[in-house]
C-alpha atoms as a PDB file:
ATOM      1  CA  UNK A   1      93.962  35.374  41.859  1.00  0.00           C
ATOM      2  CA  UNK A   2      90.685  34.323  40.155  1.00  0.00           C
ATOM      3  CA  UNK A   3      91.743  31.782  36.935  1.00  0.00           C
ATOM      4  CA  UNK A   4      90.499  33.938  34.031  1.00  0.00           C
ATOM      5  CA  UNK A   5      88.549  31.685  31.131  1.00  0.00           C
ATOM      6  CA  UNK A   6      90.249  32.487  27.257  1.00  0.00           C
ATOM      7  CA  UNK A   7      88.423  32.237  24.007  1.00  0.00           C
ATOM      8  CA  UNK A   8      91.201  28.883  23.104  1.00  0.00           C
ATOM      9  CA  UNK A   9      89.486  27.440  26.803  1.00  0.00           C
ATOM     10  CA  UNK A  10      86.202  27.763  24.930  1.00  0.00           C
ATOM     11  CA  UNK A  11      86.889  26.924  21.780  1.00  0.00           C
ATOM     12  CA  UNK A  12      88.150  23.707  22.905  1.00  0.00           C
ATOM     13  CA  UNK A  13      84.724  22.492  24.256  1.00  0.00           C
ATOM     14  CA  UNK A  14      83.287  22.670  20.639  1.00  0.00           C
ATOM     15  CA  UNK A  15      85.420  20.241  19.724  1.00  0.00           C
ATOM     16  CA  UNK A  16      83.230  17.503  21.778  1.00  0.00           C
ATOM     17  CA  UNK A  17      79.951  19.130  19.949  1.00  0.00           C
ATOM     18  CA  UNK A  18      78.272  17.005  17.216  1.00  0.00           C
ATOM     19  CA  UNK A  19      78.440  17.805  13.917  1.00  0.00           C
ATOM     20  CA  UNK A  20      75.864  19.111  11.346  1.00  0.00           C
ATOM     21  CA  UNK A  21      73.867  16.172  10.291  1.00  0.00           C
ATOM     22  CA  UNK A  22      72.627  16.188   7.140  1.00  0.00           C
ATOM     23  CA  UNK A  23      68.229  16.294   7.310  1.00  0.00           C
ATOM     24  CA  UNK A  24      67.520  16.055   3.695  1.00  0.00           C
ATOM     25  CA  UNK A  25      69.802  14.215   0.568  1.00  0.00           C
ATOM     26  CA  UNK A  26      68.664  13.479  -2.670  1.00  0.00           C
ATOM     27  CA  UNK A  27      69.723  12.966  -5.955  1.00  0.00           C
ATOM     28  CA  UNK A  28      67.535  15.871  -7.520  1.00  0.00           C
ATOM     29  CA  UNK A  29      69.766  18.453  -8.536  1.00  0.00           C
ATOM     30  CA  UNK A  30      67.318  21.146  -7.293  1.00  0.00           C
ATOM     31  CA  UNK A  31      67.325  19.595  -4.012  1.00  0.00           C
ATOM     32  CA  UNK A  32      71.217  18.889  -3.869  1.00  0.00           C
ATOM     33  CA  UNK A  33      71.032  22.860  -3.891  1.00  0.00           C
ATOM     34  CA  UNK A  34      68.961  23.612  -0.974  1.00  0.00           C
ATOM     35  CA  UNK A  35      70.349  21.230   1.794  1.00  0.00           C
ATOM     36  CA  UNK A  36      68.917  22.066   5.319  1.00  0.00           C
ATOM     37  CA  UNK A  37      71.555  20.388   7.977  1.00  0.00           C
ATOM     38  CA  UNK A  38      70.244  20.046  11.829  1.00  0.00           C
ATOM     39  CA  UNK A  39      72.652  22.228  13.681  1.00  0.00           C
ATOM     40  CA  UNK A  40      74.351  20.767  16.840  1.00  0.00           C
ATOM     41  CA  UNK A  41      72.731  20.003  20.424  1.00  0.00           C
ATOM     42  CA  UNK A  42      69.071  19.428  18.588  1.00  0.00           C
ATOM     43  CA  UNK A  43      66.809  17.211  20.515  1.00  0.00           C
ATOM     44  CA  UNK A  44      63.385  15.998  19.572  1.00  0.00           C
ATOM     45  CA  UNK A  45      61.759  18.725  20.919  1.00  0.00           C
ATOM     46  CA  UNK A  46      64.263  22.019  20.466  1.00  0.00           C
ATOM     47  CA  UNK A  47      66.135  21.885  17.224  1.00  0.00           C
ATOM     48  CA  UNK A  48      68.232  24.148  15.007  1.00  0.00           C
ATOM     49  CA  UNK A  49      68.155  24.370  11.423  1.00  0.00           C
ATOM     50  CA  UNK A  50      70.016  25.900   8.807  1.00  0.00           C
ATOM     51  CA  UNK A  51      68.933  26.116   5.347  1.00  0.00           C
ATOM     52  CA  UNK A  52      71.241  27.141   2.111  1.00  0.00           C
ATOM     53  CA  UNK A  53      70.389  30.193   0.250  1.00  0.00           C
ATOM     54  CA  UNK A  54      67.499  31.058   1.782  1.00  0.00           C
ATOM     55  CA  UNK A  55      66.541  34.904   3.744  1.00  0.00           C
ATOM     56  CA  UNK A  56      64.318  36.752   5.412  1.00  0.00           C
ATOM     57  CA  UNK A  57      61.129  36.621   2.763  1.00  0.00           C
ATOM     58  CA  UNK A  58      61.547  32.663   3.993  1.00  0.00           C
ATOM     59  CA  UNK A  59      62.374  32.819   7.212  1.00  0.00           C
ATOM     60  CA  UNK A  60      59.580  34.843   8.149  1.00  0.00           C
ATOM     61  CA  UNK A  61      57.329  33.666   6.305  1.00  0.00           C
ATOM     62  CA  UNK A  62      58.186  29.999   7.427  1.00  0.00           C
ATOM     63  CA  UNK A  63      58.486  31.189  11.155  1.00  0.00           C
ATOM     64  CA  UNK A  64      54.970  32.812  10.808  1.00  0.00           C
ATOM     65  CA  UNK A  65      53.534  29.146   9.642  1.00  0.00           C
ATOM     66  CA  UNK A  66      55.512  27.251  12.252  1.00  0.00           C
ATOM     67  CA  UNK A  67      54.091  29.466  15.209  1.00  0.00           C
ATOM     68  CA  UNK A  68      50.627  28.900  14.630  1.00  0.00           C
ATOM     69  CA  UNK A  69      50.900  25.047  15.544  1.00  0.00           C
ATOM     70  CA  UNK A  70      49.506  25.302  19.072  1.00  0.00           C
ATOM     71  CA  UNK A  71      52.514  22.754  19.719  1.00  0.00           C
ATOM     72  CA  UNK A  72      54.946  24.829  19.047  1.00  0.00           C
ATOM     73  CA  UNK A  73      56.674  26.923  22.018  1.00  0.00           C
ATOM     74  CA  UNK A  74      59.078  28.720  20.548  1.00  0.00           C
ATOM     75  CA  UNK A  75      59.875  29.588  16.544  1.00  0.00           C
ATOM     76  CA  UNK A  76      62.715  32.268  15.306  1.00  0.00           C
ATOM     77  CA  UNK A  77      65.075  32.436  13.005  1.00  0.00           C
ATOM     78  CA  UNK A  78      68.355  34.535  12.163  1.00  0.00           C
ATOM     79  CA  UNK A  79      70.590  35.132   9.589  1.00  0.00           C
ATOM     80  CA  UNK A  80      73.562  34.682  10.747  1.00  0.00           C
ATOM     81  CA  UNK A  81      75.950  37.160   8.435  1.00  0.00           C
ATOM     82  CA  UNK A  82      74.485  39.161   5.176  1.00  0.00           C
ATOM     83  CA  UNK A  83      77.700  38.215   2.912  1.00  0.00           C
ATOM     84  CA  UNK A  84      76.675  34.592   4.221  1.00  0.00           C
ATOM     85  CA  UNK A  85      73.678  32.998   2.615  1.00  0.00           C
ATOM     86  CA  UNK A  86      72.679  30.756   5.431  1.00  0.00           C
ATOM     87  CA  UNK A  87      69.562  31.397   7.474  1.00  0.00           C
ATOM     88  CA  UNK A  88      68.954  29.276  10.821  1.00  0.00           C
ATOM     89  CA  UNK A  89      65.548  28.056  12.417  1.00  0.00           C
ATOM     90  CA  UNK A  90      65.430  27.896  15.693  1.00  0.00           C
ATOM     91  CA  UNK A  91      62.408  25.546  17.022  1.00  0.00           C
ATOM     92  CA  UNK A  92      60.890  24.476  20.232  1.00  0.00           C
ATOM     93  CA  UNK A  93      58.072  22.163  20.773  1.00  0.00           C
ATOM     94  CA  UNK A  94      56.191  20.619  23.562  1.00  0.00           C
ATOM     95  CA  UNK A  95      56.489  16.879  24.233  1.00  0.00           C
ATOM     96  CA  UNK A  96      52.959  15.976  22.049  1.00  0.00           C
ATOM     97  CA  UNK A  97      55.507  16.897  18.716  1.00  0.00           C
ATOM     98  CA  UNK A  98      59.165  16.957  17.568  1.00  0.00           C
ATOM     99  CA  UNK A  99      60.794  19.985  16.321  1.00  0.00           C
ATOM    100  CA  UNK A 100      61.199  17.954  12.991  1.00  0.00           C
ATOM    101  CA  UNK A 101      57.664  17.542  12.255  1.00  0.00           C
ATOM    102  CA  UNK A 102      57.058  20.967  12.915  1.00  0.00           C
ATOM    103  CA  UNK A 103      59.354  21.867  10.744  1.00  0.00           C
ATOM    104  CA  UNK A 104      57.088  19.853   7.707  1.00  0.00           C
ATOM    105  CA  UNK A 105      53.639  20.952   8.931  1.00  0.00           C
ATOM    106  CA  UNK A 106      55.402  24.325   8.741  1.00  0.00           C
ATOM    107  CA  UNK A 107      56.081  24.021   4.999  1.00  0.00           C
ATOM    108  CA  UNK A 108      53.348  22.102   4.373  1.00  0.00           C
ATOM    109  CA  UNK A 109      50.834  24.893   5.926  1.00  0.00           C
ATOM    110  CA  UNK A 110      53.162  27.812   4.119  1.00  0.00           C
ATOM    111  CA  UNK A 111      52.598  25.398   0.713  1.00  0.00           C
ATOM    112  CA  UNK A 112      48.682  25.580   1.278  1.00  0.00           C
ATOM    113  CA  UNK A 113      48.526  29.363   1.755  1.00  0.00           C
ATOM    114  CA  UNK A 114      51.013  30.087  -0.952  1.00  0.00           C
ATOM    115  CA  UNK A 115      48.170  27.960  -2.828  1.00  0.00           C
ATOM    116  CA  UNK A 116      44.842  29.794  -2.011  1.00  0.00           C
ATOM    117  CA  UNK A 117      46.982  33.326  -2.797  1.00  0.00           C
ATOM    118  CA  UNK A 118      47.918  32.066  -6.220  1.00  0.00           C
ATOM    119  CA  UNK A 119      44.125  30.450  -6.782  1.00  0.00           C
ATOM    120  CA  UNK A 120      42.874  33.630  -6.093  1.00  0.00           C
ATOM    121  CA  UNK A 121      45.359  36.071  -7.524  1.00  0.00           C
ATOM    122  CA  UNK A 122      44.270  33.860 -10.500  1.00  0.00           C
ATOM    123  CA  UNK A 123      40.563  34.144 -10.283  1.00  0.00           C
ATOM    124  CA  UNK A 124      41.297  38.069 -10.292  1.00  0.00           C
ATOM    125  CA  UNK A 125      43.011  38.359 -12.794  1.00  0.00           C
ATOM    126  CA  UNK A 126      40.803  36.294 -15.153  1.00  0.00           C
ATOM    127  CA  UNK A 127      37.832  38.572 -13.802  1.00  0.00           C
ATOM    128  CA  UNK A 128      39.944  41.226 -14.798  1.00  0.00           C
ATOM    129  CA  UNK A 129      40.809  40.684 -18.169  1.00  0.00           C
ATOM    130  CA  UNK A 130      37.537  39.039 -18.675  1.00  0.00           C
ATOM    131  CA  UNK A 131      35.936  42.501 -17.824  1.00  0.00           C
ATOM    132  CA  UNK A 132      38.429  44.667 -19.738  1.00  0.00           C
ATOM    133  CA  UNK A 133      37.470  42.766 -22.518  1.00  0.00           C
ATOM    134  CA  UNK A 134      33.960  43.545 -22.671  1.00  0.00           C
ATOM    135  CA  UNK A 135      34.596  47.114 -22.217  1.00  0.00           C
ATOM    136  CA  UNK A 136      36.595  47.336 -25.412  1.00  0.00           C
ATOM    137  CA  UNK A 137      34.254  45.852 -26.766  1.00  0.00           C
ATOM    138  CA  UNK A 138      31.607  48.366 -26.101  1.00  0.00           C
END
């Protein structure tokens, strides 16, 4: 009769896994609020993360910037329950990066773009109201 494999059989080979480490600590209190912890069995090149608070407006956006690094094989991410506000990364790179610095060009390239919208949501709106005025005037 075939041994049959239970969910305690399972459970007990988590207990070997590594814990969360924690990626980013500060003593802001705006950053002790949004902690992002590398999930367990990351490498330097395929990595887990899970941010606090954060959903899908962020985790697509962030896995739209992240996949157009040409060194990056692999970007998704998931929220893992809705009542739960946790949202995981899931990245894979090739050997010429790390998952980590992926991760920052990431936010630095979603930074930039959220940039050039606001510049030019600006410039729009001042051309706007800068136009409206001179029709009331007339």
């Amino acid at each position: 009769m075939p041994e049959s494999v239970h969910s305690q059989d399972l459970d007990q080979s988590m207990v070997d896994a590594e814990q969360p480490v924690e990626l980013l600590q500060s003593n802001d209190p705006i950053l002790e609020e949004r902690q992002i912890v590398v999930l367990a069995g990351a490498t330097e090149t395929a990595a887990s993360f899970q941010f606090e608070g954060e959903g899908h407006t962020m985790g697509n956006a962030l896995r739209y910037a992240i996949m157009k690094n040409p060194a990056v094989e692999f970007c998704g991410y998931t929220i893992p329950h809705p009542s739960d506000p946790k949202m995981n990364v899931r990245i894979q790179t090739n050997d010429t990066t790390t998952a980590l610095e992926a991760l920052e060009k990431g936010f630095n390239d979603l930074m930039d773009l959220c940039d050039v919208v606001t510049e030019k949501f600006t410039a729009s709106r001042d051309q706007f109201n800068a136009e409206s005025g001179n029709r009331m005037e007339a």
